[in-house]
Protein backbone atom coordinates (compact mmCIF):
# COMPACT_ATOMS: atom_id res chain seq x y z
CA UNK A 1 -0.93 11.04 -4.01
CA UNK A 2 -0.28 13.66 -0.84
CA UNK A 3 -2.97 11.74 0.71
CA UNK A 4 -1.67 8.70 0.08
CA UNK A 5 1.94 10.20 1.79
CA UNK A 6 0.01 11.18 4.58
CA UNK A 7 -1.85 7.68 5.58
CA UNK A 8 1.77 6.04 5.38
CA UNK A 9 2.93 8.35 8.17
CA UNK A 10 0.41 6.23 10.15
CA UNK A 11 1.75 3.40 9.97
CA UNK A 12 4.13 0.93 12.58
CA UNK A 13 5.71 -1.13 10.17
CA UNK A 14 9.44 -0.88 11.08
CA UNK A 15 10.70 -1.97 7.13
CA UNK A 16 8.73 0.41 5.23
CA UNK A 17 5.67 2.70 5.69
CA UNK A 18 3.09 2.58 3.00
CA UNK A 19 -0.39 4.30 2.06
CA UNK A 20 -3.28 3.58 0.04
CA UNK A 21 -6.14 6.22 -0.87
CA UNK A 22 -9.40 4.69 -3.06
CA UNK A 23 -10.78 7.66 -5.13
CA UNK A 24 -14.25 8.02 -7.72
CA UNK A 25 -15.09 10.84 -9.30
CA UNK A 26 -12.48 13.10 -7.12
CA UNK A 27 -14.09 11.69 -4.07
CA UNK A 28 -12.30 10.03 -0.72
CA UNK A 29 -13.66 6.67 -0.72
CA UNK A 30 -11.16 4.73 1.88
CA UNK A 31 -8.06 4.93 2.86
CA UNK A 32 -5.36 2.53 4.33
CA UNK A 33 -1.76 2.08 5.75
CA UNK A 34 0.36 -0.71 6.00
CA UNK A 35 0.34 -2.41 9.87
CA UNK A 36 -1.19 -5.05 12.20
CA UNK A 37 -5.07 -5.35 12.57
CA UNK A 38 -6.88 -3.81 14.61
CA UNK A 39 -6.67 -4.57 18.29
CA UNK A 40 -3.29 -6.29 17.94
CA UNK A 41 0.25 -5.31 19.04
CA UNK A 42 2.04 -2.98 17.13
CA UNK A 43 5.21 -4.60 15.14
CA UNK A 44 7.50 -1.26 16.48
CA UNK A 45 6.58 -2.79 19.65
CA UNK A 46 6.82 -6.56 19.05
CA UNK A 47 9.74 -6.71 16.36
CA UNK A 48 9.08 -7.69 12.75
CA UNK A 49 9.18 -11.55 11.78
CA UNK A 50 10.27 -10.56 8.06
CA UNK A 51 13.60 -8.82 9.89
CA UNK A 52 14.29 -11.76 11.96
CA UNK A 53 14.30 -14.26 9.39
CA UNK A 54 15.75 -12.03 6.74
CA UNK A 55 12.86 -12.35 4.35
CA UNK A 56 13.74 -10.27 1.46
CA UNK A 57 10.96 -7.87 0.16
CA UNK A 58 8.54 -9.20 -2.02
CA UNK A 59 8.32 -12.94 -0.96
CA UNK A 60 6.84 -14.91 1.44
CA UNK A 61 3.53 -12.02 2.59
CA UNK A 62 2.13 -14.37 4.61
CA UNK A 63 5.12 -14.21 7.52
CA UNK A 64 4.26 -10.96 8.26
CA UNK A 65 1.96 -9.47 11.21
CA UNK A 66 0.56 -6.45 9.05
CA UNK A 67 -1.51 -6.28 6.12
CA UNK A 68 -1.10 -4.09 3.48
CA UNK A 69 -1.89 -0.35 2.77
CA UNK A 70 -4.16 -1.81 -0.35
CA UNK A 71 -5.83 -4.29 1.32
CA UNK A 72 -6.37 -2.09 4.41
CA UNK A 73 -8.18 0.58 2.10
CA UNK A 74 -10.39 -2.36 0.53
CA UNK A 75 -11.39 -4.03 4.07
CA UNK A 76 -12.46 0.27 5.37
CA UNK A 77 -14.49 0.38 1.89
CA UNK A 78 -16.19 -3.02 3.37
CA UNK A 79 -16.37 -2.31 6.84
CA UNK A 80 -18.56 1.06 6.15
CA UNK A 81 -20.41 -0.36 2.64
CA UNK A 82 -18.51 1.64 0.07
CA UNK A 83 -17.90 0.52 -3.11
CA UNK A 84 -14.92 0.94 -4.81
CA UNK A 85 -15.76 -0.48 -8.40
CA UNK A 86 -14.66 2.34 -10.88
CA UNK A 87 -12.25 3.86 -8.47
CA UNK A 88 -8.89 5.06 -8.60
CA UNK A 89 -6.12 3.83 -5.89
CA UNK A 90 -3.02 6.20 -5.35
CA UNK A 91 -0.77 4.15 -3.68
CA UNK A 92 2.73 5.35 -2.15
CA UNK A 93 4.82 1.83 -3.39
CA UNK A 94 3.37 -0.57 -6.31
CA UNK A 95 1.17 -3.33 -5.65
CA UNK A 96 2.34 -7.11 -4.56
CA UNK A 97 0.67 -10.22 -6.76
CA UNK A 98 -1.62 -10.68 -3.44
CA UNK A 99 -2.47 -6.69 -3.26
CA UNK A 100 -3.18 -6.69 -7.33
CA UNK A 101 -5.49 -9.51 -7.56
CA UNK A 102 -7.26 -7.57 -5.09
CA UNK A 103 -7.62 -4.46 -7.07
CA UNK A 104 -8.37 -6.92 -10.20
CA UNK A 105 -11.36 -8.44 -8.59
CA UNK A 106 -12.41 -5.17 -7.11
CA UNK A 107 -12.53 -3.75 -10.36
CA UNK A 108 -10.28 -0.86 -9.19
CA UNK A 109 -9.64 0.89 -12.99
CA UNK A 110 -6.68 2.81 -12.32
CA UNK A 111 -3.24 2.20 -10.19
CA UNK A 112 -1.55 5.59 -9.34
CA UNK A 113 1.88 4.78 -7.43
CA UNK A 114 5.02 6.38 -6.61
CA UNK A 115 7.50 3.77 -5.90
CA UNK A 116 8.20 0.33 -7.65
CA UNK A 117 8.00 -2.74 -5.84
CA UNK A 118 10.32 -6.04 -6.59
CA UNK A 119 7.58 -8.47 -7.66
CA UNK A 120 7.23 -9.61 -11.05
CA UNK A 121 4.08 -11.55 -10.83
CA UNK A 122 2.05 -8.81 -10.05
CA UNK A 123 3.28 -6.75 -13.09
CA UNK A 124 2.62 -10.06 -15.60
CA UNK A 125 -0.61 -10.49 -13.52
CA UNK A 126 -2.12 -6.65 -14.23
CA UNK A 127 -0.84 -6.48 -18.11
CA UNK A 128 -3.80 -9.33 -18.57
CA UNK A 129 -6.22 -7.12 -16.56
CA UNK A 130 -7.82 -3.78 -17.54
CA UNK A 131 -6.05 -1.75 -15.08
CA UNK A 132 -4.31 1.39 -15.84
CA UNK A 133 -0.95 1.93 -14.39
CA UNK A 134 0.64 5.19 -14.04
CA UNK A 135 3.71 6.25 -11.91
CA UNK A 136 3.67 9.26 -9.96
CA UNK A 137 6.73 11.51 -9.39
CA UNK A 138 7.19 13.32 -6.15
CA UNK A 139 10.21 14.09 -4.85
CA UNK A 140 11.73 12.92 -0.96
CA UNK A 141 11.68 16.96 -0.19
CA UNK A 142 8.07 17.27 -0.86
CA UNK A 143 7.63 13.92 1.11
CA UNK A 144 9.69 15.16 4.00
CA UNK A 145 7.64 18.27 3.96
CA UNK A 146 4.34 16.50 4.20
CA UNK A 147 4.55 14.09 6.73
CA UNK A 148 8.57 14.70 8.14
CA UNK A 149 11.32 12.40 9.12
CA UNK A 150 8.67 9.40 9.61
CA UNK A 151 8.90 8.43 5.77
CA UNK A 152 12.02 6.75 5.32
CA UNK A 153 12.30 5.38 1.88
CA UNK A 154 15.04 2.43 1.87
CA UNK A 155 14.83 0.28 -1.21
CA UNK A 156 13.93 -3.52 -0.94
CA UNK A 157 12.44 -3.53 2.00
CA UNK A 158 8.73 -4.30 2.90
């Protein structure tokens, strides 16, 4: 889950700052943070669509510039031909619907995360899948000690 900490301090995303680590047999597979693709402006440079239209967190993913720390992780797998089937993800926040359907069809077996994440579909939507779920505990000291002042955990927010 450290590592997990640690990709989220990479990340621009001006609401919240997320990481995703994919893991088999106590092996790195891919990692990702939450932010913009590749090649494309920053959103602590070009201000954050969600923020100016007040978007709440967990609705409406597709008004946003970034993708997510998940889906991040799964497109690195891709891009260098890993596979991820039978893998573990340690996530620092709890999959969206969008994010878990993902992992479903990826046939991640195991969700580690540390924070919850308001979005009831995507809890209904993993109880029908095989997917273990298990919440991590860390406390905001050890955070703050691991990757500093640029993990700012505010509740609600994307």
């Amino acid at each position: 889950m450290r590592m997990a900490f640690l990709a989220a301090s990479r990340s621009n995303c001006i609401r919240r700052k997320v990481g995703a680590v994919l893991v088999r047999d106590r092996n790195i597979l891919a990692t990702g943070y939450n932010g913009p693709p590749s090649n494309t402006a920053h959103c602590d440079v070009v201000g954050c669509i969600r923020d100016d239209m007040n978007i709440p967190s967990g609705e409406r993913h597709e008004l946003c510039r970034g993708l997510h720390a998940e889906q991040n992780a799964i497109i690195q797998a891709a891009v260098h031909g890993v596979s991820i089937r039978d893998s573990v993800i340690y996530t620092t926040t709890h999959p969206c619907v969008v994010c878990s359907k993902m992992l479903m069809n990826a046939k991640i077996v195991e969700i580690v995360y540390a924070e919850g994440y308001p979005d009831e579909l995507s809890e209904l939507m993993l109880m029908e899948s095989d997917i273990k779920k298990r919440r991590f505990t860390i406390s905001d000291e050890e955070i703050q000690q691991m990757i500093g002042a640029q993990f700012s955990k505010v509740s609600g927010e994307d």
